[in-house]
Protein backbone atom coordinates (compact mmCIF):
# COMPACT_ATOMS: atom_id res chain seq x y z
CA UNK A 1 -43.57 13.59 -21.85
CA UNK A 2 -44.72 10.61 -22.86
CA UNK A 3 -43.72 7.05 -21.78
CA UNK A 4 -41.65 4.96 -23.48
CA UNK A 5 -42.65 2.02 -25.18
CA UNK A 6 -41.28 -1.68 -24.17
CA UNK A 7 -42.15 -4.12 -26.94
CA UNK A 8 -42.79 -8.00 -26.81
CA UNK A 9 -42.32 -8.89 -30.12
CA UNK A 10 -42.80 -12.63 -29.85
CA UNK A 11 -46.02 -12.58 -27.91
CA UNK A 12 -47.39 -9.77 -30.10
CA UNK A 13 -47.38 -7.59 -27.62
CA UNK A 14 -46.67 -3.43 -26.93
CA UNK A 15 -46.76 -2.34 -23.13
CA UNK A 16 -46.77 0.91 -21.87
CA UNK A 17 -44.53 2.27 -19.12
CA UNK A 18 -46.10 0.06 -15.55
CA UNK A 19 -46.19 3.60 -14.05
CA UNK A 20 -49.08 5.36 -16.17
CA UNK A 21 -52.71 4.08 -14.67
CA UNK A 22 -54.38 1.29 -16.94
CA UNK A 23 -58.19 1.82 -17.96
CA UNK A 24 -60.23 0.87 -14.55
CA UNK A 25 -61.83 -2.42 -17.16
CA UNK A 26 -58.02 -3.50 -17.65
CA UNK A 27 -58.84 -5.15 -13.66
CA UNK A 28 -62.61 -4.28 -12.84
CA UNK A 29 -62.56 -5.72 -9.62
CA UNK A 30 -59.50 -4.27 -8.15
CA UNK A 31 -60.49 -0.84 -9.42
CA UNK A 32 -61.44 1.79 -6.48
CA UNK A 33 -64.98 1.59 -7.07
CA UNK A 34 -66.26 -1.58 -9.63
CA UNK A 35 -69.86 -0.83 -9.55
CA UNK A 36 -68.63 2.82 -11.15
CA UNK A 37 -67.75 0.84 -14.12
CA UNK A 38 -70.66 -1.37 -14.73
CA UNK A 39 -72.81 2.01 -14.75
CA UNK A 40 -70.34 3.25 -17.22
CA UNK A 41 -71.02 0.20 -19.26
CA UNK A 42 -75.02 0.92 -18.85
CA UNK A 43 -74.05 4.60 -19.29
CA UNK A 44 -72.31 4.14 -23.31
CA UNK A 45 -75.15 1.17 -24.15
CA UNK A 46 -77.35 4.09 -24.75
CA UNK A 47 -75.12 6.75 -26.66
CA UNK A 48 -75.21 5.97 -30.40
CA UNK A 49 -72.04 5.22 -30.84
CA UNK A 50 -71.93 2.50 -29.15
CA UNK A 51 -75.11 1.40 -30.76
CA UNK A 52 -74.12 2.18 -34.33
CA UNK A 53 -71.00 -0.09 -33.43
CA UNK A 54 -72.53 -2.84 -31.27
CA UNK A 55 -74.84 -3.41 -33.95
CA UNK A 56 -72.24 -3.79 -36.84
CA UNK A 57 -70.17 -6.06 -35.08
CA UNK A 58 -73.30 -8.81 -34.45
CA UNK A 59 -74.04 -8.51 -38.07
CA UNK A 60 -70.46 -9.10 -39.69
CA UNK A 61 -70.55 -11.69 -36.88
CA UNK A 62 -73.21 -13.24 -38.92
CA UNK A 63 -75.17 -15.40 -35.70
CA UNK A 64 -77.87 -17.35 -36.43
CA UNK A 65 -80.69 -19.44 -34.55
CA UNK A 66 -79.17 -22.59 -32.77
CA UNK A 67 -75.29 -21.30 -32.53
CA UNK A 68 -73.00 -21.56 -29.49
CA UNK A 69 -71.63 -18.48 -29.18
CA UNK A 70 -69.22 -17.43 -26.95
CA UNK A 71 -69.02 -13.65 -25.87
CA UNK A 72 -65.44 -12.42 -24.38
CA UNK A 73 -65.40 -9.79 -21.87
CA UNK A 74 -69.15 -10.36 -21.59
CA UNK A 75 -69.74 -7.87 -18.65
CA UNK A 76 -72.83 -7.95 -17.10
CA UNK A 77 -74.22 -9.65 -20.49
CA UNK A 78 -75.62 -6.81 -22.16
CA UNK A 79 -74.60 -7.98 -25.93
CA UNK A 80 -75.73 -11.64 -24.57
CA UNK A 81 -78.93 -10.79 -24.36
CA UNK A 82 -79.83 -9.51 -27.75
CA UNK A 83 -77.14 -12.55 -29.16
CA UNK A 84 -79.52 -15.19 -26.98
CA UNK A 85 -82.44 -13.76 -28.59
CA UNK A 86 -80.85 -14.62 -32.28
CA UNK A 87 -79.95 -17.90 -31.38
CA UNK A 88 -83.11 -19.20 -29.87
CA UNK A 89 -83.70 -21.62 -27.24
CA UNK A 90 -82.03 -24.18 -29.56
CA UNK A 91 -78.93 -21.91 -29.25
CA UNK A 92 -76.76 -20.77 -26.52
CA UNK A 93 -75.02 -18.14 -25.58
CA UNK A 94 -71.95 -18.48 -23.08
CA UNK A 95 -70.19 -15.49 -21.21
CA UNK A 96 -66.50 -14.98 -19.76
CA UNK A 97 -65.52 -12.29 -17.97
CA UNK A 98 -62.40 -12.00 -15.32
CA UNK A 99 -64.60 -9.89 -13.43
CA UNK A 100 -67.00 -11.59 -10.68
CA UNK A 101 -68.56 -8.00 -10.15
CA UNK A 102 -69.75 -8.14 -13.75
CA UNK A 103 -70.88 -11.86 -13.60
CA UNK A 104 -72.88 -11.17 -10.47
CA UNK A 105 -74.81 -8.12 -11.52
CA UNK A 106 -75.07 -10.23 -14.82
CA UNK A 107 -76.50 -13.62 -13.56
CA UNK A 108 -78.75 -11.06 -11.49
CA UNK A 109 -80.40 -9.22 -14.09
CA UNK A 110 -80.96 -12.18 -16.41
CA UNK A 111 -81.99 -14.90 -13.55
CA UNK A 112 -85.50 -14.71 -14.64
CA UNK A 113 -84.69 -14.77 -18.83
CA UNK A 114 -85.56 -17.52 -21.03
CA UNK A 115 -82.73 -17.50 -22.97
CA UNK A 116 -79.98 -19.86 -22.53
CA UNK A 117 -77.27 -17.63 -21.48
CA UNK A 118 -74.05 -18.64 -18.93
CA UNK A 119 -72.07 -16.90 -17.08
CA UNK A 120 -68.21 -17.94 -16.65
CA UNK A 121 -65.32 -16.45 -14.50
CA UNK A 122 -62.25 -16.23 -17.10
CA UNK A 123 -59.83 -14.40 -19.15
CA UNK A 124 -59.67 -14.45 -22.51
CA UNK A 125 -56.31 -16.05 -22.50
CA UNK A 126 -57.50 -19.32 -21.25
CA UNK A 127 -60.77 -20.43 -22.37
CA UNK A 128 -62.47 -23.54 -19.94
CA UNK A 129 -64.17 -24.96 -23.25
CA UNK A 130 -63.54 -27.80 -25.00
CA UNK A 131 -61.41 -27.68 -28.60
CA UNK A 132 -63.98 -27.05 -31.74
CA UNK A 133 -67.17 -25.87 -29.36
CA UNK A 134 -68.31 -22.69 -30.49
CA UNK A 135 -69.90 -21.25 -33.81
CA UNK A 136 -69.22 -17.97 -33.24
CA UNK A 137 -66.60 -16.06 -31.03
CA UNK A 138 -67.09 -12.08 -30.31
CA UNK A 139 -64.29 -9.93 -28.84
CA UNK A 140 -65.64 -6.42 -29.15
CA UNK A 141 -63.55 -3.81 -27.02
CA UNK A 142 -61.41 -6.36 -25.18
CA UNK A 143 -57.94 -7.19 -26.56
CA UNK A 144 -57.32 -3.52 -25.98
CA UNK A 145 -56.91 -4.65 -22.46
CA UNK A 146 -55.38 -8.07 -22.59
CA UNK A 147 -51.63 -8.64 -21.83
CA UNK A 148 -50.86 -11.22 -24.21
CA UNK A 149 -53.77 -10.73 -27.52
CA UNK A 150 -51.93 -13.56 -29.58
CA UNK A 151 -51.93 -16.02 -26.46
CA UNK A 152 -55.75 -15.18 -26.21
CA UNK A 153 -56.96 -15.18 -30.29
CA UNK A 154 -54.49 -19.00 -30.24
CA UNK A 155 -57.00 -19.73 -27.32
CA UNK A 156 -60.03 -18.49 -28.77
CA UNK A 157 -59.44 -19.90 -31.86
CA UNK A 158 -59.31 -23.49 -30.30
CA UNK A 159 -62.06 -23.40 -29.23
CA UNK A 160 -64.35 -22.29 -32.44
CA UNK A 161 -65.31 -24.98 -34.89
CA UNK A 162 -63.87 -25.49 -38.12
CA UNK A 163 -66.11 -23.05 -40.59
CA UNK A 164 -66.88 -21.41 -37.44
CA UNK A 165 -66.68 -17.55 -36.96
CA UNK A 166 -64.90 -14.84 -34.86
CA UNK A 167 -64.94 -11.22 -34.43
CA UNK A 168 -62.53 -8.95 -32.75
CA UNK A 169 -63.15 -5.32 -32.36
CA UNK A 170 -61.64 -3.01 -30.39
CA UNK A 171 -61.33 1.36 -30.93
CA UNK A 172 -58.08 2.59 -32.32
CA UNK A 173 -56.82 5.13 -29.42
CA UNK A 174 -54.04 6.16 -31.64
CA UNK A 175 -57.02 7.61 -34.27
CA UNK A 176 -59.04 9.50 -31.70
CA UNK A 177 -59.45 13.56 -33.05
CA UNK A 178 -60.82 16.79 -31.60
CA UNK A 179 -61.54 19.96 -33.29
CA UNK A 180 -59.91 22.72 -30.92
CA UNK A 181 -56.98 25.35 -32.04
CA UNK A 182 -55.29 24.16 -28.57
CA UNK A 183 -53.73 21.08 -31.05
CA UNK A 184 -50.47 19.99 -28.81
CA UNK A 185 -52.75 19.99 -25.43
CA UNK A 186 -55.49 17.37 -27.38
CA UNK A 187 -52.07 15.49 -28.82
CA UNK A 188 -50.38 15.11 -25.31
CA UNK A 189 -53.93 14.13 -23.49
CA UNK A 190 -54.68 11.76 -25.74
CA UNK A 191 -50.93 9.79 -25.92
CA UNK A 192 -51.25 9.71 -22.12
CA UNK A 193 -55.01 8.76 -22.42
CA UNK A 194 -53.87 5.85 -25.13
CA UNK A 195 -50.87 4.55 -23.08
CA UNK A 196 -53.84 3.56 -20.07
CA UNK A 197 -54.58 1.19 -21.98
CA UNK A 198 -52.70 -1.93 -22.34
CA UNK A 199 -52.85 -2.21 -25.90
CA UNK A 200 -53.93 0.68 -26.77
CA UNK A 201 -53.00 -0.04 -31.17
CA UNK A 202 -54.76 -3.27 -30.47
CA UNK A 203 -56.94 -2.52 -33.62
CA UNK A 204 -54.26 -1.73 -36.07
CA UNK A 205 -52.61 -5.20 -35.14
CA UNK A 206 -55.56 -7.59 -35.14
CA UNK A 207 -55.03 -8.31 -38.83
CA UNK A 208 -51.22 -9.27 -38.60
CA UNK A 209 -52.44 -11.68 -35.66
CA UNK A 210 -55.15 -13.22 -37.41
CA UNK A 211 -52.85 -14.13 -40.41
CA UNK A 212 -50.58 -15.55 -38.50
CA UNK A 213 -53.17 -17.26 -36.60
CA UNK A 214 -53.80 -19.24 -40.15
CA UNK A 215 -57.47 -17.65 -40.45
CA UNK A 216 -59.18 -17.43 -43.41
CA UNK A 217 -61.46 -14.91 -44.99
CA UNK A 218 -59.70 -12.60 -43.03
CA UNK A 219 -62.04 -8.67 -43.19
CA UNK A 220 -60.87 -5.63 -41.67
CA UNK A 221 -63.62 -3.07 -41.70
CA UNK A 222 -63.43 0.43 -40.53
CA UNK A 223 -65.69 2.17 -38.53
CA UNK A 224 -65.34 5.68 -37.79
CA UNK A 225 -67.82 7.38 -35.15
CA UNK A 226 -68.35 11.04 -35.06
CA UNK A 227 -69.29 12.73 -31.89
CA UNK A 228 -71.10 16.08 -32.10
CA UNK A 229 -73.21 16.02 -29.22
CA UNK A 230 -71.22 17.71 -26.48
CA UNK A 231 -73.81 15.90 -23.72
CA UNK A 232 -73.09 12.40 -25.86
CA UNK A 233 -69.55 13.32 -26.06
CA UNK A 234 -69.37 13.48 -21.99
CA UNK A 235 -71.12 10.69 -21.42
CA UNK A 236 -69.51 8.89 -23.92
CA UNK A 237 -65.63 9.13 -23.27
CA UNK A 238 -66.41 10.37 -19.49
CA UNK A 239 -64.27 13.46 -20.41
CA UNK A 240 -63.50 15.21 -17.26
CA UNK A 241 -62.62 12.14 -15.47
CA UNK A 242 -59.76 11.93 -18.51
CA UNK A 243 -58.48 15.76 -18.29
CA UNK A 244 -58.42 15.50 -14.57
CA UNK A 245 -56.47 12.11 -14.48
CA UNK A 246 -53.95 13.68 -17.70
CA UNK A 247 -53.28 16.31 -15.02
CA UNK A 248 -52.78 14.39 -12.28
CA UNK A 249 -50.03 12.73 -14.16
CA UNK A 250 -48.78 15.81 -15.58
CA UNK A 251 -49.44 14.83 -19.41
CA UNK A 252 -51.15 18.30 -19.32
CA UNK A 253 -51.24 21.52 -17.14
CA UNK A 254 -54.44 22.72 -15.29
CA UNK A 255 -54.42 25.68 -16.75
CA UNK A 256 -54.57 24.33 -20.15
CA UNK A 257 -57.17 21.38 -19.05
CA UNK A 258 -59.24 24.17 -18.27
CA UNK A 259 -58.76 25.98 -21.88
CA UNK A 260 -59.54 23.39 -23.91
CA UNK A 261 -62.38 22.14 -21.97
CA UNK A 262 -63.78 26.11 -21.97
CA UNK A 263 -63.11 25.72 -26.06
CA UNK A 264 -64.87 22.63 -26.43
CA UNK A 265 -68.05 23.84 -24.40
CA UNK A 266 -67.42 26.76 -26.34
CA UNK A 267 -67.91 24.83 -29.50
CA UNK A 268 -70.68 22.77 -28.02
CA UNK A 269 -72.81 26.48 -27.61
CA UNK A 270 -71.85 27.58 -30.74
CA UNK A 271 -73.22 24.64 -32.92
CA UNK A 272 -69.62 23.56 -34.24
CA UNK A 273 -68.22 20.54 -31.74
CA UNK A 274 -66.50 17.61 -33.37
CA UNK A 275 -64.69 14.91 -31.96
CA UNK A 276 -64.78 11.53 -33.63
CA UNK A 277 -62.52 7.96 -33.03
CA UNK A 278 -62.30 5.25 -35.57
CA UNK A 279 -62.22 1.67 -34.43
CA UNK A 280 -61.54 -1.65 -36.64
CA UNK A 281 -63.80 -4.86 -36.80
CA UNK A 282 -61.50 -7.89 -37.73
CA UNK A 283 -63.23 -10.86 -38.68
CA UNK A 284 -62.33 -14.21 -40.29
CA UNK A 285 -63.35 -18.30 -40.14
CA UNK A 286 -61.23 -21.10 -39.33
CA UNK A 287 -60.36 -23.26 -41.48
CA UNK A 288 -62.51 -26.51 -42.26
């Protein structure tokens, strides 16, 4: 059965019952094994979804040479990189992350880079910059893990200039599909598989909390990413890892874990897989 829902309407919030796991990037550090996670994160750079996304969300970001730009949830500053190279050496790129594991292996890789890139031990909740610093803000797969997302865009948007830009983009878990004729065992893994996350309708909400942020020029666009590459489709959502967890918890038996991933593979051989998830970019200026 699913868990119920508790609802914080005044900090724009919907948890999920404390007793289903939350995504191993909701804490990275605390998680059983961190450096697991940062090769996930090396792992999905390379699948073209994430690509085909990444790259959408820099260009309705709109950076150009000689911008601050501030990247939340930076990681081990993968999107910092390519950002840094936009902006120029008359530009500068700055990095939070809660997560000293991701900082570390971050300030490691790019020790010997030219680009003006910093790395910064936060949350997105409370931003150590200074009011009206940045250009241009990018949030891209993060609020879906924060506890309070309006306490963190009020934050974020403190800290951006007036005229100045920000992105938020996160994957709708509510819209993630699967072609398989085993329909109620894909509809109970994924609830359970949506309810690890902390905010896992994030993307469906961003554009009620940028209005009432007082943004202007707010854009939704949709993206919707189809998956039909079984290989890419593993790698991508780390698949087993989810049935295995869903039965763990009991969201699904192991007998039908095992049918629908013997369908899917099934699929896969035959030419006719199909999964696909749909995520929203939000973007908007503030006001001069």
């Amino acid at each position: 059965m699913p868990p119920f829902l508790t609802v914080d309407r005044k900090g724009g919030n919907i948890m999920t019952d404390p007793n289903i796991p939350k995504s191993g990037f909701s804490d990275v550090d605390r998680s059983p094994d961190p450096f697991a996670l940062v090769q996930a994160m090396d792992r999905r750079a390379k699948s073209r979804v994430n690509r085909d996304f990444k790259n959408r969300v820099t260009k309705v970001l709109d950076v150009r040479r000689g911008h601050t730009v501030l990247d939340v949830g930076c990681g081990v500053g993968l999107d910092m990189a390519h950002i840094g190279s936009i902006v120029g050496r008359v530009g500068r790129v700055i990095g939070i992350d809660s997560s000293q594991v991701m900082l570390n292996e971050g300030r490691k890789r790019y020790a010997k880079s030219d680009l003006r890139l910093s790395f910064i031990r936060a949350d997105g909740h409370h931003v150590p910059l200074p009011d009206n610093f940045c250009d241009r803000i990018r949030a891209e797969g993060v609020f879906q893990h924060l506890n309070k997302p309006a306490q963190a865009l009020h934050d974020l948007v403190r800290v951006l200039k007036p005229g100045g830009r920000i992105v938020v983009a996160d994957p709708d878990y509510e819209l993630r599909v699967i072609d398989t004729p085993y329909k109620d065992v894909a509809r109970r893994l994924y609830r359970f598989l949506a309810d690890t996350y902390t905010q896992s309708d994030i993307a469906h909400r961003t554009y009620s909390l940028f209005v009432k942020q007082g943004l202007s020029d707010i854009e939704v666009e949709p993206m919707t990413a189809t998956i039909l590459d079984w290989e890419d489709f593993i790698s991508q959502t780390n698949f087993e890892v989810e049935l295995a967890l869903a039965q763990k918890h009991g969201a699904i038996t192991e007998e039908e874990g095992q049918k629908l991933y013997q369908d899917l593979e099934q699929a896969a051989q035959e030419g006719h897989f199909f999964a696909a998830m749909t995520f929203f970019i939000v973007s908007a200026n503030k006001p001069r």
